[in-house]
PDB file of N, CA and C in Angstrom:
ATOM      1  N   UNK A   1     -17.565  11.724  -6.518  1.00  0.00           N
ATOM      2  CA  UNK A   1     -16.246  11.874  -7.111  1.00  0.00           C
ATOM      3  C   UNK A   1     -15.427  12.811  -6.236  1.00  0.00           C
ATOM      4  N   UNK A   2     -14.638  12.245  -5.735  1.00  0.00           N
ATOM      5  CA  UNK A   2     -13.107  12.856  -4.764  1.00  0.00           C
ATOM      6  C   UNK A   2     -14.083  13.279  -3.188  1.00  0.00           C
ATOM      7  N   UNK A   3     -15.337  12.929  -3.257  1.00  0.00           N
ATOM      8  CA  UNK A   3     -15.847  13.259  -2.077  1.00  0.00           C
ATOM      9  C   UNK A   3     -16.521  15.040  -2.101  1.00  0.00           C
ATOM     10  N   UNK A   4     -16.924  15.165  -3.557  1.00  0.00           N
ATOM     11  CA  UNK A   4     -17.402  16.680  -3.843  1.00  0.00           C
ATOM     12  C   UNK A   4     -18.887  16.473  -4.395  1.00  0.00           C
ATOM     13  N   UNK A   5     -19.857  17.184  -3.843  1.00  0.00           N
ATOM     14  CA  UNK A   5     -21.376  16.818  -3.959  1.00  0.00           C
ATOM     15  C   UNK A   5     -21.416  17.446  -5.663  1.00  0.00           C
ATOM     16  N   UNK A   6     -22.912  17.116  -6.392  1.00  0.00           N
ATOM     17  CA  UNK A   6     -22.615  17.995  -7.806  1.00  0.00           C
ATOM     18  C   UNK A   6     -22.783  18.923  -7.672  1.00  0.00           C
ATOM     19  N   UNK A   7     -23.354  19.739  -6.661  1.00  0.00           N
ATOM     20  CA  UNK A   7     -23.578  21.916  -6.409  1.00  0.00           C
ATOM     21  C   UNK A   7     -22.045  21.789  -6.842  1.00  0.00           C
ATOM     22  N   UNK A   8     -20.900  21.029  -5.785  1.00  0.00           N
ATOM     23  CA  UNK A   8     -19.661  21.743  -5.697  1.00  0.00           C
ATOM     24  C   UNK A   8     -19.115  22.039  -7.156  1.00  0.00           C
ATOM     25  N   UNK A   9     -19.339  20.210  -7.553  1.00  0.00           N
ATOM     26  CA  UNK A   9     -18.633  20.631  -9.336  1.00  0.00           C
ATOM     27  C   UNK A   9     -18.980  21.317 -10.171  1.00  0.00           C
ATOM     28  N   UNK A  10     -20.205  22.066  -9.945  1.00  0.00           N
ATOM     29  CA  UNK A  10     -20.632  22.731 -11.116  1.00  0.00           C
ATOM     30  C   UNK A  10     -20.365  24.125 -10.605  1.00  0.00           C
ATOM     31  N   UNK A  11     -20.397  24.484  -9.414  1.00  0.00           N
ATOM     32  CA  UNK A  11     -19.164  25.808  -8.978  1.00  0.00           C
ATOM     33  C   UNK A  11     -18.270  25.635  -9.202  1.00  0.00           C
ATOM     34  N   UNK A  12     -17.140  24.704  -9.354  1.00  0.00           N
ATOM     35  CA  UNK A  12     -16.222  24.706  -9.241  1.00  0.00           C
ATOM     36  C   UNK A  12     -15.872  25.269 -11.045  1.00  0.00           C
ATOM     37  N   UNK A  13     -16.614  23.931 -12.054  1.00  0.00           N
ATOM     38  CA  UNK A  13     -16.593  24.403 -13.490  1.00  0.00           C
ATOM     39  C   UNK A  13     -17.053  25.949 -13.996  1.00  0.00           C
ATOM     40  N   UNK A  14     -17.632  26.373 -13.189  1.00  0.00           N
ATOM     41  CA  UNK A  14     -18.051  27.933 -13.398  1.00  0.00           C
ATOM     42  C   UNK A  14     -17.123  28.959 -13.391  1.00  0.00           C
ATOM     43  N   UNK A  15     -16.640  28.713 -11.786  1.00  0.00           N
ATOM     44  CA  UNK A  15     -15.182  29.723 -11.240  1.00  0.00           C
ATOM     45  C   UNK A  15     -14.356  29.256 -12.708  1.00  0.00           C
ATOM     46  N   UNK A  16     -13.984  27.635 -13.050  1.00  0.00           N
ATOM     47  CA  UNK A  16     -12.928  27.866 -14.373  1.00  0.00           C
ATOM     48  C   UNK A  16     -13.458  28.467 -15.228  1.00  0.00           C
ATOM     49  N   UNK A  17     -14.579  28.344 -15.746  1.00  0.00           N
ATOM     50  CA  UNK A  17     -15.020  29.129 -17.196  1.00  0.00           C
ATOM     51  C   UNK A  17     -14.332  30.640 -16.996  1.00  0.00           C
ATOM     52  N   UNK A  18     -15.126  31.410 -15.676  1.00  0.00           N
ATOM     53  CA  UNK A  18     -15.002  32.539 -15.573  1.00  0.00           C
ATOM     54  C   UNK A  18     -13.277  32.935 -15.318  1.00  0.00           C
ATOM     55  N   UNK A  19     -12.420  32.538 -15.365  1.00  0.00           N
ATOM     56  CA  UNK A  19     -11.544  32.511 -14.982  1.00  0.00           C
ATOM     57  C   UNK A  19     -10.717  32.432 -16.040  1.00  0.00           C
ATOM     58  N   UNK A  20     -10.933  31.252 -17.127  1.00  0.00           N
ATOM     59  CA  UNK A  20     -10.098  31.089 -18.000  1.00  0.00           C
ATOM     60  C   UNK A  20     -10.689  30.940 -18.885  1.00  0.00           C
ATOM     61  N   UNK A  21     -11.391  31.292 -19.705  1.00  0.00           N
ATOM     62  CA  UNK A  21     -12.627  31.570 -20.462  1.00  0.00           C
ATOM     63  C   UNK A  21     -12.742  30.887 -21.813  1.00  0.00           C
ATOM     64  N   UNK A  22     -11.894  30.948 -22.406  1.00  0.00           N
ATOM     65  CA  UNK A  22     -11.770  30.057 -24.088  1.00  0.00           C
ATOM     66  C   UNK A  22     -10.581  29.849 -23.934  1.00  0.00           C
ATOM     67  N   UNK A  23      -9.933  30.079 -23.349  1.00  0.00           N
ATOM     68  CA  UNK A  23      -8.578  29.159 -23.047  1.00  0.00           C
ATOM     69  C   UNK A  23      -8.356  27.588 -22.094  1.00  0.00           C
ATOM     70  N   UNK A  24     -10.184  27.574 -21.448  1.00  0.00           N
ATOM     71  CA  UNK A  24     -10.148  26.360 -20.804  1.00  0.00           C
ATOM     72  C   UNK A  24      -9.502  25.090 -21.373  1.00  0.00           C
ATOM     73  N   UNK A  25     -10.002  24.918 -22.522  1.00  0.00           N
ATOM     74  CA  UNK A  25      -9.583  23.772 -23.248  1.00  0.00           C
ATOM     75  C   UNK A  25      -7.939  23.242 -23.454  1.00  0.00           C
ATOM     76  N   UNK A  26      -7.400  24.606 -23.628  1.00  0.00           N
ATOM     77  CA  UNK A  26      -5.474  24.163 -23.632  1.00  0.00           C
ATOM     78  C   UNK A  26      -4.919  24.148 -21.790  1.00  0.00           C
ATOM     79  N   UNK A  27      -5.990  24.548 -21.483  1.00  0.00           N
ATOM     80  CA  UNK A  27      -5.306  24.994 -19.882  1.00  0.00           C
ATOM     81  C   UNK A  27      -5.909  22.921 -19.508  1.00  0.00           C
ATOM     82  N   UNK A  28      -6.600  22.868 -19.436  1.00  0.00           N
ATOM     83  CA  UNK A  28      -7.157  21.142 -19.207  1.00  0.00           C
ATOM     84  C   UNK A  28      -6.433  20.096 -20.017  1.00  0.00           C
ATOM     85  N   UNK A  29      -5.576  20.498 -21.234  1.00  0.00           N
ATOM     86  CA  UNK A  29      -5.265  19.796 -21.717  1.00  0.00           C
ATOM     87  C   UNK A  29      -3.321  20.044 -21.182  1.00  0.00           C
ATOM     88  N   UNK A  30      -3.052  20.825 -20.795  1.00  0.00           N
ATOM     89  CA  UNK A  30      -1.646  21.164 -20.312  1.00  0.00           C
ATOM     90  C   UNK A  30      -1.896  20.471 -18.969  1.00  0.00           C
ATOM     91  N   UNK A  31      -2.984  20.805 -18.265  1.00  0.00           N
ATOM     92  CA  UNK A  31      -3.445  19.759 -16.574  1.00  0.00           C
ATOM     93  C   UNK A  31      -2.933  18.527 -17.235  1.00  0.00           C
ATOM     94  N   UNK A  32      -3.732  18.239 -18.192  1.00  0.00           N
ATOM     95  CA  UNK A  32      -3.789  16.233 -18.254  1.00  0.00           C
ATOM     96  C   UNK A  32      -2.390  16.070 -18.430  1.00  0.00           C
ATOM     97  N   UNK A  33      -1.335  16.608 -19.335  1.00  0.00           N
ATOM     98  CA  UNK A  33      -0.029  16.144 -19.884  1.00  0.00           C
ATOM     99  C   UNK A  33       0.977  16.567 -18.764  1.00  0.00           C
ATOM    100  N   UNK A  34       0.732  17.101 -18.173  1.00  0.00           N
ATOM    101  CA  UNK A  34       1.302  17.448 -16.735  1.00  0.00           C
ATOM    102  C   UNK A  34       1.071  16.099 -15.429  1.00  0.00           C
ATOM    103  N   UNK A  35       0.167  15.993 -15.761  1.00  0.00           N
ATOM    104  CA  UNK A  35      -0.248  14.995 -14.348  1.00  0.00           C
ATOM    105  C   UNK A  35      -0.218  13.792 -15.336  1.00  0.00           C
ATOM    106  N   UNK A  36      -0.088  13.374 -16.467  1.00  0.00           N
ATOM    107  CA  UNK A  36       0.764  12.309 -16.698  1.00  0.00           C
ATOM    108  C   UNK A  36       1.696  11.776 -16.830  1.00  0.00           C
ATOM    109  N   UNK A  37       2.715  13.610 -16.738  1.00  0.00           N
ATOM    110  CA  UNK A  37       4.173  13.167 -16.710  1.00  0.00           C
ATOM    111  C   UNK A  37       4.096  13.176 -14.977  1.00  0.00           C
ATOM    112  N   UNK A  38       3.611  13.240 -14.133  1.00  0.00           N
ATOM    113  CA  UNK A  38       3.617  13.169 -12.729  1.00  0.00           C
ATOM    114  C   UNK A  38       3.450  11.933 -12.482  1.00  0.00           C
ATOM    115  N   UNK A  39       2.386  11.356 -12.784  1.00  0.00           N
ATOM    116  CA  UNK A  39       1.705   9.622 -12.669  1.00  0.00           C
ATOM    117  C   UNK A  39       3.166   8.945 -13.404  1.00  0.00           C
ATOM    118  N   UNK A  40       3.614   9.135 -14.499  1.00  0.00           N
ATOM    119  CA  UNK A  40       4.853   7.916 -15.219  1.00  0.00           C
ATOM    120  C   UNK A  40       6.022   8.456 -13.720  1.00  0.00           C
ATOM    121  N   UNK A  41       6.090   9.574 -13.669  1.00  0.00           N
ATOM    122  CA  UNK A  41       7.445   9.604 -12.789  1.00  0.00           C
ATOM    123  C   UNK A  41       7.115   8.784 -11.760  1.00  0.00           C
ATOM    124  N   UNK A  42       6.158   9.001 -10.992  1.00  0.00           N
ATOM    125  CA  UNK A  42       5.937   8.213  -9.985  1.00  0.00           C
ATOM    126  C   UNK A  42       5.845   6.787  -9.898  1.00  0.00           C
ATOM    127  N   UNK A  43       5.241   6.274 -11.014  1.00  0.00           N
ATOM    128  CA  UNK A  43       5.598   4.912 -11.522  1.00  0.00           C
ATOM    129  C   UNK A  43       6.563   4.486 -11.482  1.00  0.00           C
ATOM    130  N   UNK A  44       7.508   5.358 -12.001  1.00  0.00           N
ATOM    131  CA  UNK A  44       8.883   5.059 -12.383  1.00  0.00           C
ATOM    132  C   UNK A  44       9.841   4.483 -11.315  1.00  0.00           C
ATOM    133  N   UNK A  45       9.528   5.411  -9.896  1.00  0.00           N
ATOM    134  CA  UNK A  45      10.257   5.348  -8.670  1.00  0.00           C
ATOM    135  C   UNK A  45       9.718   4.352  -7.931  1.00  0.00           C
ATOM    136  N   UNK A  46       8.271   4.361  -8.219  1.00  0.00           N
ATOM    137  CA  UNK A  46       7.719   2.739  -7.709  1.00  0.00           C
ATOM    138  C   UNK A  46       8.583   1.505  -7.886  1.00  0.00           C
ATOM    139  N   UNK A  47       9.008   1.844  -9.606  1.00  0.00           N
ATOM    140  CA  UNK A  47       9.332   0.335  -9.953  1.00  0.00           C
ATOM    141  C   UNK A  47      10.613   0.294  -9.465  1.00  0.00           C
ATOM    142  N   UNK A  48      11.228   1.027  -9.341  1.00  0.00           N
ATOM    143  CA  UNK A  48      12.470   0.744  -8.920  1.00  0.00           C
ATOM    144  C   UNK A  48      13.290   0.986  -7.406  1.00  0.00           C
ATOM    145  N   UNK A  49      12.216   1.372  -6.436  1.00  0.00           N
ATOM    146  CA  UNK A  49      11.870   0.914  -5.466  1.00  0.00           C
ATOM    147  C   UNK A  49      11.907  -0.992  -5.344  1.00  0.00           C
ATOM    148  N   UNK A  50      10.729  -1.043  -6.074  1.00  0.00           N
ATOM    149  CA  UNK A  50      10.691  -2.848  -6.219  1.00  0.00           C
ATOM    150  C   UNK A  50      11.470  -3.621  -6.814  1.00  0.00           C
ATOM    151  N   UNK A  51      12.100  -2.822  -7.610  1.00  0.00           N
ATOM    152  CA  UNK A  51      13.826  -3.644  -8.078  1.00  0.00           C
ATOM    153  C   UNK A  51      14.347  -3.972  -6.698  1.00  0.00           C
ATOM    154  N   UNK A  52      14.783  -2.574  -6.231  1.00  0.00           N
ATOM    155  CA  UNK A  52      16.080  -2.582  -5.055  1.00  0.00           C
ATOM    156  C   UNK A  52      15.159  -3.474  -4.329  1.00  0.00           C
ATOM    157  N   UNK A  53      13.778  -3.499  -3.499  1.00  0.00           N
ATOM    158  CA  UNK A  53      13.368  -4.184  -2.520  1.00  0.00           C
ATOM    159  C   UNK A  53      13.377  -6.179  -3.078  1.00  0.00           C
ATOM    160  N   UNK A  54      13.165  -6.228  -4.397  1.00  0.00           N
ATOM    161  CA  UNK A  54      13.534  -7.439  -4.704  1.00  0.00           C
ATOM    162  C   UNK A  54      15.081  -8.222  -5.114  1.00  0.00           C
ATOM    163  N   UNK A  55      16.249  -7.004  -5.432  1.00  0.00           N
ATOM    164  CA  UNK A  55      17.361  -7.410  -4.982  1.00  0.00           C
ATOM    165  C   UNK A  55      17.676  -7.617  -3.991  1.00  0.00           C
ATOM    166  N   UNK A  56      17.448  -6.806  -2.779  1.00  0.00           N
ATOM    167  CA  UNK A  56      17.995  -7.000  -1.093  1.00  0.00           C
ATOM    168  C   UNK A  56      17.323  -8.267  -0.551  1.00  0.00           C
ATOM    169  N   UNK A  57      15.889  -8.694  -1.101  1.00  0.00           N
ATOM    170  CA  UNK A  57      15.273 -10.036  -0.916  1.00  0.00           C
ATOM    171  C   UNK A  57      15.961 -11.613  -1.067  1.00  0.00           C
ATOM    172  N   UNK A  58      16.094 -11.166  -2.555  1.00  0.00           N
ATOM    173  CA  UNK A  58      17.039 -12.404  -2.797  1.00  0.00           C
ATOM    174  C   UNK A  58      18.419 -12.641  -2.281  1.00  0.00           C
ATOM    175  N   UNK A  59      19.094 -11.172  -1.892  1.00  0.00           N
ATOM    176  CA  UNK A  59      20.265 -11.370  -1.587  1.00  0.00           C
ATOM    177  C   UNK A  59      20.395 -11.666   0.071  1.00  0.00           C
ATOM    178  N   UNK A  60      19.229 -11.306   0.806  1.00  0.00           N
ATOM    179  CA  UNK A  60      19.469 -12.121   2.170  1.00  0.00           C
ATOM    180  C   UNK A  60      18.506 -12.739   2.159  1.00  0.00           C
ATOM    181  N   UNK A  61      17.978 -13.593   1.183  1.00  0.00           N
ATOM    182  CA  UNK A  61      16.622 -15.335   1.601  1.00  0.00           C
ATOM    183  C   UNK A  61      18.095 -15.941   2.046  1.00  0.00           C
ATOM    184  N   UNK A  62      17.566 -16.310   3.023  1.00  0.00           N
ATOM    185  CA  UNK A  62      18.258 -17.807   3.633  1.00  0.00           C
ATOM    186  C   UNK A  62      17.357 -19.069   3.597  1.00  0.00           C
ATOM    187  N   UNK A  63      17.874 -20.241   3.669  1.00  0.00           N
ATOM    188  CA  UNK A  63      16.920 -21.165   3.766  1.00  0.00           C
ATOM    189  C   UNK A  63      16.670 -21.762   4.898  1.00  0.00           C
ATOM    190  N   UNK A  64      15.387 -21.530   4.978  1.00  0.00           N
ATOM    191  CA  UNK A  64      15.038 -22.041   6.465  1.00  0.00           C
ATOM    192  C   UNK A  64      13.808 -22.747   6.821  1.00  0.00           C
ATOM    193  N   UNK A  65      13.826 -23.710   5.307  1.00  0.00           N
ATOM    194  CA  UNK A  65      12.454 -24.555   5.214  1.00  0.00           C
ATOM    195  C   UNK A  65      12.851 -25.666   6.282  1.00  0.00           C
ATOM    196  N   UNK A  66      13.959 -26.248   6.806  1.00  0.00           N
ATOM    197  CA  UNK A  66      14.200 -26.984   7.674  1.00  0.00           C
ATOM    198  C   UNK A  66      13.974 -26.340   9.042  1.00  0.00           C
ATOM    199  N   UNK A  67      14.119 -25.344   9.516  1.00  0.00           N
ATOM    200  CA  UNK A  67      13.906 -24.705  10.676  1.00  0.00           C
ATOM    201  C   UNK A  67      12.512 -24.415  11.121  1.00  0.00           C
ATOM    202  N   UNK A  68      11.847 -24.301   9.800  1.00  0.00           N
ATOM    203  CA  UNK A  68      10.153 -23.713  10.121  1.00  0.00           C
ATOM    204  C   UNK A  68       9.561 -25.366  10.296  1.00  0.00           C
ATOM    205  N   UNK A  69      10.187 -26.852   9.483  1.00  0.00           N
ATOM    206  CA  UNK A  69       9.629 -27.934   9.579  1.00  0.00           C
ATOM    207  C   UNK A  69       9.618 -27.919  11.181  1.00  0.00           C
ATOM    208  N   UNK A  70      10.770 -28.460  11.494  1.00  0.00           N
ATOM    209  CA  UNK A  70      11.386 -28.686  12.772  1.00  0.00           C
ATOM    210  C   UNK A  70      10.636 -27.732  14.312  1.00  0.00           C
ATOM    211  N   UNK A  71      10.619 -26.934  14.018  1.00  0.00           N
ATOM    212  CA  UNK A  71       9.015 -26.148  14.655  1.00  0.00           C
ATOM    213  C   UNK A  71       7.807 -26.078  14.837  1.00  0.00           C
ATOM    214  N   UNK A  72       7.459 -26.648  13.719  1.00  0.00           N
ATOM    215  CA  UNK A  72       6.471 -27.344  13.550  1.00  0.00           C
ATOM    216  C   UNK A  72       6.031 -28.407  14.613  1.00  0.00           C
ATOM    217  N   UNK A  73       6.937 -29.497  14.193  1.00  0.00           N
ATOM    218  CA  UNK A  73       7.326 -30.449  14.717  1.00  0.00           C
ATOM    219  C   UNK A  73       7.283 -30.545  16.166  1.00  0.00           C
ATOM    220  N   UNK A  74       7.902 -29.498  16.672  1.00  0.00           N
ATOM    221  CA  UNK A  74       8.137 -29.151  18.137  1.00  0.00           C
ATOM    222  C   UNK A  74       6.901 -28.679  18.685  1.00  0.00           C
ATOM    223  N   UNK A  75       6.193 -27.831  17.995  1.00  0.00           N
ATOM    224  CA  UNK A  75       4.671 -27.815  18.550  1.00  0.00           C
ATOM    225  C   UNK A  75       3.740 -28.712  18.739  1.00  0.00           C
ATOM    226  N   UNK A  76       3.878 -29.390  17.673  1.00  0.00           N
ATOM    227  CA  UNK A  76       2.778 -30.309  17.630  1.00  0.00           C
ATOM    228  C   UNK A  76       3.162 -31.601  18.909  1.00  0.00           C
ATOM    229  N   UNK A  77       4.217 -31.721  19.002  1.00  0.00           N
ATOM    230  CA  UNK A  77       4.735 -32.624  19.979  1.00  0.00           C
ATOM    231  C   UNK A  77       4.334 -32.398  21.669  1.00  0.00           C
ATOM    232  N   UNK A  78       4.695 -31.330  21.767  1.00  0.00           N
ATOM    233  CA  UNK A  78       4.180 -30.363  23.312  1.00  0.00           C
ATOM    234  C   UNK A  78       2.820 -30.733  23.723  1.00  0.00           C
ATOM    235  N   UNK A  79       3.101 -31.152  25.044  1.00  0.00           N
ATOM    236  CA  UNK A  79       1.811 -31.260  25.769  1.00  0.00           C
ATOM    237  C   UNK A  79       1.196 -30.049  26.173  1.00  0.00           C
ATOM    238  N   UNK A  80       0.013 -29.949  25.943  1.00  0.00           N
ATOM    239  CA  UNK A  80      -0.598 -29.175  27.131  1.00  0.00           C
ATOM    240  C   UNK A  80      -0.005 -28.735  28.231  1.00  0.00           C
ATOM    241  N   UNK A  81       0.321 -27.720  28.829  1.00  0.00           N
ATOM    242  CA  UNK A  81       1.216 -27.560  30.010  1.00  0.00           C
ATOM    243  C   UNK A  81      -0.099 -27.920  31.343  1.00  0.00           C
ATOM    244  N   UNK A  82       0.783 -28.649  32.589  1.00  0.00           N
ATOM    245  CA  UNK A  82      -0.305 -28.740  33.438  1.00  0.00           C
ATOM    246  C   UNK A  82      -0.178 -28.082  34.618  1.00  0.00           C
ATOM    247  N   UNK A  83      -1.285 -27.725  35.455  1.00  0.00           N
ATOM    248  CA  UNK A  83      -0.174 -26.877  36.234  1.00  0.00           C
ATOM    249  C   UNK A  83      -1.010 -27.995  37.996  1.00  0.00           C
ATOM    250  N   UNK A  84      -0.403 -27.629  38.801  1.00  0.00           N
ATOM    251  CA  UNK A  84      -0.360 -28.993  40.208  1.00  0.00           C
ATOM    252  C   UNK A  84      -1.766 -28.253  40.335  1.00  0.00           C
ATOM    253  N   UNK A  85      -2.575 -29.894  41.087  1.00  0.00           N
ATOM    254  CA  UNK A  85      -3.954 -29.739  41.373  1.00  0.00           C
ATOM    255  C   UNK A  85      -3.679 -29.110  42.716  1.00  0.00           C
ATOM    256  N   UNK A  86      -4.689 -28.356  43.117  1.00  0.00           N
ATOM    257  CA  UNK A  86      -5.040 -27.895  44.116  1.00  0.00           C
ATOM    258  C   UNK A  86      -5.833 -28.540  45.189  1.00  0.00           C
ATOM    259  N   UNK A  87      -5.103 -29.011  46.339  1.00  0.00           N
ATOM    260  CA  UNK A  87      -5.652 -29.336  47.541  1.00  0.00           C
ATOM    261  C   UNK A  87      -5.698 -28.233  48.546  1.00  0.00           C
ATOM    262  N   UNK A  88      -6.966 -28.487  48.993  1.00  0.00           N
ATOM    263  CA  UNK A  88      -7.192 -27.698  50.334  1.00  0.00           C
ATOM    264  C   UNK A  88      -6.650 -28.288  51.723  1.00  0.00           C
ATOM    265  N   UNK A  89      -6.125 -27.308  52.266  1.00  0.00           N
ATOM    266  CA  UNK A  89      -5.666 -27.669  53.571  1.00  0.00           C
ATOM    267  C   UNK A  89      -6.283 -28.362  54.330  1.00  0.00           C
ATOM    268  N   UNK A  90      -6.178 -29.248  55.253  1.00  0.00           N
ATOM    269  CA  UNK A  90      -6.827 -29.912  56.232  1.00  0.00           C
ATOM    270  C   UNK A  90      -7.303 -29.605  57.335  1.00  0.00           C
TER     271      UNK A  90
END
């Protein structure tokens, strides 16, 4: 978990006990409601990030299912390029 062996977490839960002693419980519970109003904000700017990035989408799609056919087309048509055989001098 987060890349911390269990020695670390159970130092780590110790230093809090000793630290914040019977108040752990409101202090962990002010962490969680804190870092969930952090997680929704961030959500928040996500989504509307993906608004604006899906308005500017639609507003420059062009259509260019004829251009990608037609390319297509043009590849598949193309020879092999060849390049001149090689003769040796006489």
């Amino acid at each position: 978990m987060f890349g911390l062996s269990p020695f670390s977490l159970i130092l780590i839960a110790i230093i809090a006990i000793m630290l914040f002693g019977s108040d752990l419980p409101e202090v962990a519970r002010k962490f969680g409601s804190r870092y969930r109003e952090f997680r929704r904000s961030i959500n928040d700017v996500q989504q509307q990030f993906r608004e604006i990035q899906r308005e500017t989408s639609d507003a420059l799609k062009v259509d260019t299912s004829d251009d990608h056919r037609r390319a297509e087309l043009d590849d598949e048509e193309e020879d092999e390029p060849q390049a001149p055989r090689f003769t040796p001098p006489s």
